[in-house]
C-alpha atoms as a PDB file:
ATOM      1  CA  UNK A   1       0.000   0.000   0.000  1.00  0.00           C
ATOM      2  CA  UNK A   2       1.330   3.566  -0.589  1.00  0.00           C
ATOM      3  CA  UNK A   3       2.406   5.617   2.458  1.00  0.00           C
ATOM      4  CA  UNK A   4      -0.057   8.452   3.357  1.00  0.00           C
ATOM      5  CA  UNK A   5       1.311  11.832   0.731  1.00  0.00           C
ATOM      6  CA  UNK A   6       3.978  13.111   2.506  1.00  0.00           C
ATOM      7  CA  UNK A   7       4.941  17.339   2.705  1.00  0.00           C
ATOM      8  CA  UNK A   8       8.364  18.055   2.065  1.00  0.00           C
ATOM      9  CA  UNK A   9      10.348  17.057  -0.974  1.00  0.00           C
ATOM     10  CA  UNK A  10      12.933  14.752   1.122  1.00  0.00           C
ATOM     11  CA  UNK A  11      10.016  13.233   2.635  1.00  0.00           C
ATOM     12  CA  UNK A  12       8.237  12.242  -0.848  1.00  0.00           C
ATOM     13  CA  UNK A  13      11.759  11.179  -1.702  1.00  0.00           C
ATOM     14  CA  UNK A  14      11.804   8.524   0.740  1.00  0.00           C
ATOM     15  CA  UNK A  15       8.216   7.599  -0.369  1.00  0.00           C
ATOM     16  CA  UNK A  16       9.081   7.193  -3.518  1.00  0.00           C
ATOM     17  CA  UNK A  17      11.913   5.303  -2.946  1.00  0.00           C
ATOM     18  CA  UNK A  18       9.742   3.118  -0.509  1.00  0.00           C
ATOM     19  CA  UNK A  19       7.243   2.796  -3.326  1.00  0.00           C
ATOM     20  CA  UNK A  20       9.452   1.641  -6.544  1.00  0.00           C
ATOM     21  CA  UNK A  21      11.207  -0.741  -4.349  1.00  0.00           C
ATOM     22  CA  UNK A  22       7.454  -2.432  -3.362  1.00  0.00           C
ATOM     23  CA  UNK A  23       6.490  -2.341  -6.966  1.00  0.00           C
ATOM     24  CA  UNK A  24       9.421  -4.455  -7.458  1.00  0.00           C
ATOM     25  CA  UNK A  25       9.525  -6.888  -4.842  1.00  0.00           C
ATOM     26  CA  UNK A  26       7.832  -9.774  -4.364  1.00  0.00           C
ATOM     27  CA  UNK A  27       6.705 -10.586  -7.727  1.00  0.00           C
ATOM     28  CA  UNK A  28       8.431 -13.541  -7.020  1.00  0.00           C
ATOM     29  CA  UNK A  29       9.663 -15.210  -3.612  1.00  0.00           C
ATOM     30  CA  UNK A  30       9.457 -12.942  -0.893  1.00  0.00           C
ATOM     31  CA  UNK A  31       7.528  -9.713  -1.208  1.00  0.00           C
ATOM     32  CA  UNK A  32      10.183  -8.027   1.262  1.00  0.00           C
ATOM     33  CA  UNK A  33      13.106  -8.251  -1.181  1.00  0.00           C
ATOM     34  CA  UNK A  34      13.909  -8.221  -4.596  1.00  0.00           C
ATOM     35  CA  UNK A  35      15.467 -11.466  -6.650  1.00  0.00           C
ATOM     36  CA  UNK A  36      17.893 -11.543  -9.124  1.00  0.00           C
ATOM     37  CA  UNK A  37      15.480 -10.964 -11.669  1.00  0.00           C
ATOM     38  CA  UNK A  38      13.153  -8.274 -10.041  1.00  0.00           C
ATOM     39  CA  UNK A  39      16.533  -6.364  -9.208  1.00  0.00           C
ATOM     40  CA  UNK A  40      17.494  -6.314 -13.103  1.00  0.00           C
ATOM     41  CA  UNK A  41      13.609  -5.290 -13.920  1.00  0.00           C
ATOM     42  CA  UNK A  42      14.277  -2.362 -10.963  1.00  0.00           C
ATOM     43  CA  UNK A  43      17.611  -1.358 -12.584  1.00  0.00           C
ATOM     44  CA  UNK A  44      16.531  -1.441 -16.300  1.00  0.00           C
ATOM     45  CA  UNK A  45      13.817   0.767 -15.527  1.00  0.00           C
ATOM     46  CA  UNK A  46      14.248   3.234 -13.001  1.00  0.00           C
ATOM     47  CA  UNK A  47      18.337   3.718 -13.639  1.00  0.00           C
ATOM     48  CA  UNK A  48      18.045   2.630 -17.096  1.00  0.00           C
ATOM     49  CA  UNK A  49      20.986   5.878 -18.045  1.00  0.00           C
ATOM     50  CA  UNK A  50      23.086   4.328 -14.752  1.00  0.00           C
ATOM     51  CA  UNK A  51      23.371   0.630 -16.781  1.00  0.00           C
ATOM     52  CA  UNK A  52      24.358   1.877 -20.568  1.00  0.00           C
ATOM     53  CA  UNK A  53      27.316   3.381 -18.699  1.00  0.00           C
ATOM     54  CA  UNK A  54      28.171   0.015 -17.028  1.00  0.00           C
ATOM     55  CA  UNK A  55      30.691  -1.663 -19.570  1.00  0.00           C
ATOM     56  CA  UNK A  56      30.490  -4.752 -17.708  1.00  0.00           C
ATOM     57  CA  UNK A  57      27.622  -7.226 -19.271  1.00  0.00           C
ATOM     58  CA  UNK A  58      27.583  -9.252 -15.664  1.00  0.00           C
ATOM     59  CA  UNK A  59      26.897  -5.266 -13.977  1.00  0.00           C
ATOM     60  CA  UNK A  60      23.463  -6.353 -12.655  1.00  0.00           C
ATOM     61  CA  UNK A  61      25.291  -9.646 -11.084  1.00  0.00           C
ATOM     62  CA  UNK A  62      28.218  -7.803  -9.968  1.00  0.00           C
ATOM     63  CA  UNK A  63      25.767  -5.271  -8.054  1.00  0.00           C
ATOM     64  CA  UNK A  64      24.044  -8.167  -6.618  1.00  0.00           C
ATOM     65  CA  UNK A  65      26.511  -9.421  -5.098  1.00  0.00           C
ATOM     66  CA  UNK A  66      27.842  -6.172  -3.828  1.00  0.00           C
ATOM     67  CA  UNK A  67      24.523  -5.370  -2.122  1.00  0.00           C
ATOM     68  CA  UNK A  68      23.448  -8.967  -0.965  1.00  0.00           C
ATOM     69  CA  UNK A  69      25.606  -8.417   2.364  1.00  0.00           C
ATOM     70  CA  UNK A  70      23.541 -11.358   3.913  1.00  0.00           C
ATOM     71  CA  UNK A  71      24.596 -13.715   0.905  1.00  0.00           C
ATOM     72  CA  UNK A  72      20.333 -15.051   0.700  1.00  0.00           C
ATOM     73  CA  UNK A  73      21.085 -14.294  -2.943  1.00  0.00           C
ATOM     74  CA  UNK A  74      17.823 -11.675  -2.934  1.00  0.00           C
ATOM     75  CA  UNK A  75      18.023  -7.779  -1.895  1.00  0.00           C
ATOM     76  CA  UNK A  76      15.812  -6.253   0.507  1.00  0.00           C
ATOM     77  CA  UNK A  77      15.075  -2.843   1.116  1.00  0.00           C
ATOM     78  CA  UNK A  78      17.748  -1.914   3.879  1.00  0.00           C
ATOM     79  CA  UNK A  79      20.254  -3.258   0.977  1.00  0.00           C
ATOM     80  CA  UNK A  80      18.729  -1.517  -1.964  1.00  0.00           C
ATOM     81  CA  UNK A  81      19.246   1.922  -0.238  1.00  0.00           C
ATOM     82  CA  UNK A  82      22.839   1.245  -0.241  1.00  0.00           C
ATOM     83  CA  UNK A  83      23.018   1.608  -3.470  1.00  0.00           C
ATOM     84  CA  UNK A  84      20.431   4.525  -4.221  1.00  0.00           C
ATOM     85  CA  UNK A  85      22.424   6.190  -1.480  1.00  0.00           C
ATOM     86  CA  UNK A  86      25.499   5.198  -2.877  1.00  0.00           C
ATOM     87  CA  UNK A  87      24.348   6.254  -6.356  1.00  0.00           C
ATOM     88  CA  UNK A  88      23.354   9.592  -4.904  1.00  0.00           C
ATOM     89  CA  UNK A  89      26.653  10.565  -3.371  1.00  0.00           C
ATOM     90  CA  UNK A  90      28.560   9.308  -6.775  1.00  0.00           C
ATOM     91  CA  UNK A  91      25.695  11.924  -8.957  1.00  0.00           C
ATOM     92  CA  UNK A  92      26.404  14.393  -5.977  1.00  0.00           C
ATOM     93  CA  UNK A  93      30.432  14.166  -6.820  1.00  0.00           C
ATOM     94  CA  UNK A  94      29.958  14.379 -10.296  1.00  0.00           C
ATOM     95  CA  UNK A  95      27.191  17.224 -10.364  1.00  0.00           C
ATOM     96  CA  UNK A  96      29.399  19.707  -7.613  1.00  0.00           C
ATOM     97  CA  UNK A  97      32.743  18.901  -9.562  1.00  0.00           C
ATOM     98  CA  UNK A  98      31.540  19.885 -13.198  1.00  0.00           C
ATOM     99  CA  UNK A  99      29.267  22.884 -12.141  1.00  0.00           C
END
């Protein structure tokens, strides 16, 4: 269910964030975390510009294994903001730097 609309923009941030990663999840397995599969269908779509600049064709594996600190082989949500947040700070970098 989607959180109750939220005021400031940081705070529809984190609904959003809260939101894509549901819409993912649980399509298969456990609704609480994404698989292999739903975290491909999460990065083609929503950082579709962040994968053509990954070289790598195993990128989506590599970043799997990255975030799955608890090796279950699936992501959940705790995990996923790793990377948005990491992703963030990396955008941050590049956006301050070439301003």
């Amino acid at each position: 269910p989607a959180a109750a609309a939220m005021g400031s923009q940081l705070e529809g941030a984190m609904e959003t964030l809260i939101n894509v990663f549901h819409h993912y999840s649980g399509k298969e397995g456990d609704k609480y975390k994404l698989s292999k599969k739903e975290l491909k269908e999460l990065l083609q779509s929503e950082l579709g510009c962040f994968l053509e600049t990954q070289k790598d064709a195993g990128a989506v594996e590599k970043i799997m294994q990255d975030l799955d600190e608890n090796g279950d082989g699936e992501v959940d949500f705790q995990e996923f903001v790793v990377l948005v947040a990491a992703l963030t700070v990396a955008c941050n970098t590049f956006f301050w730097e070439n301003a």
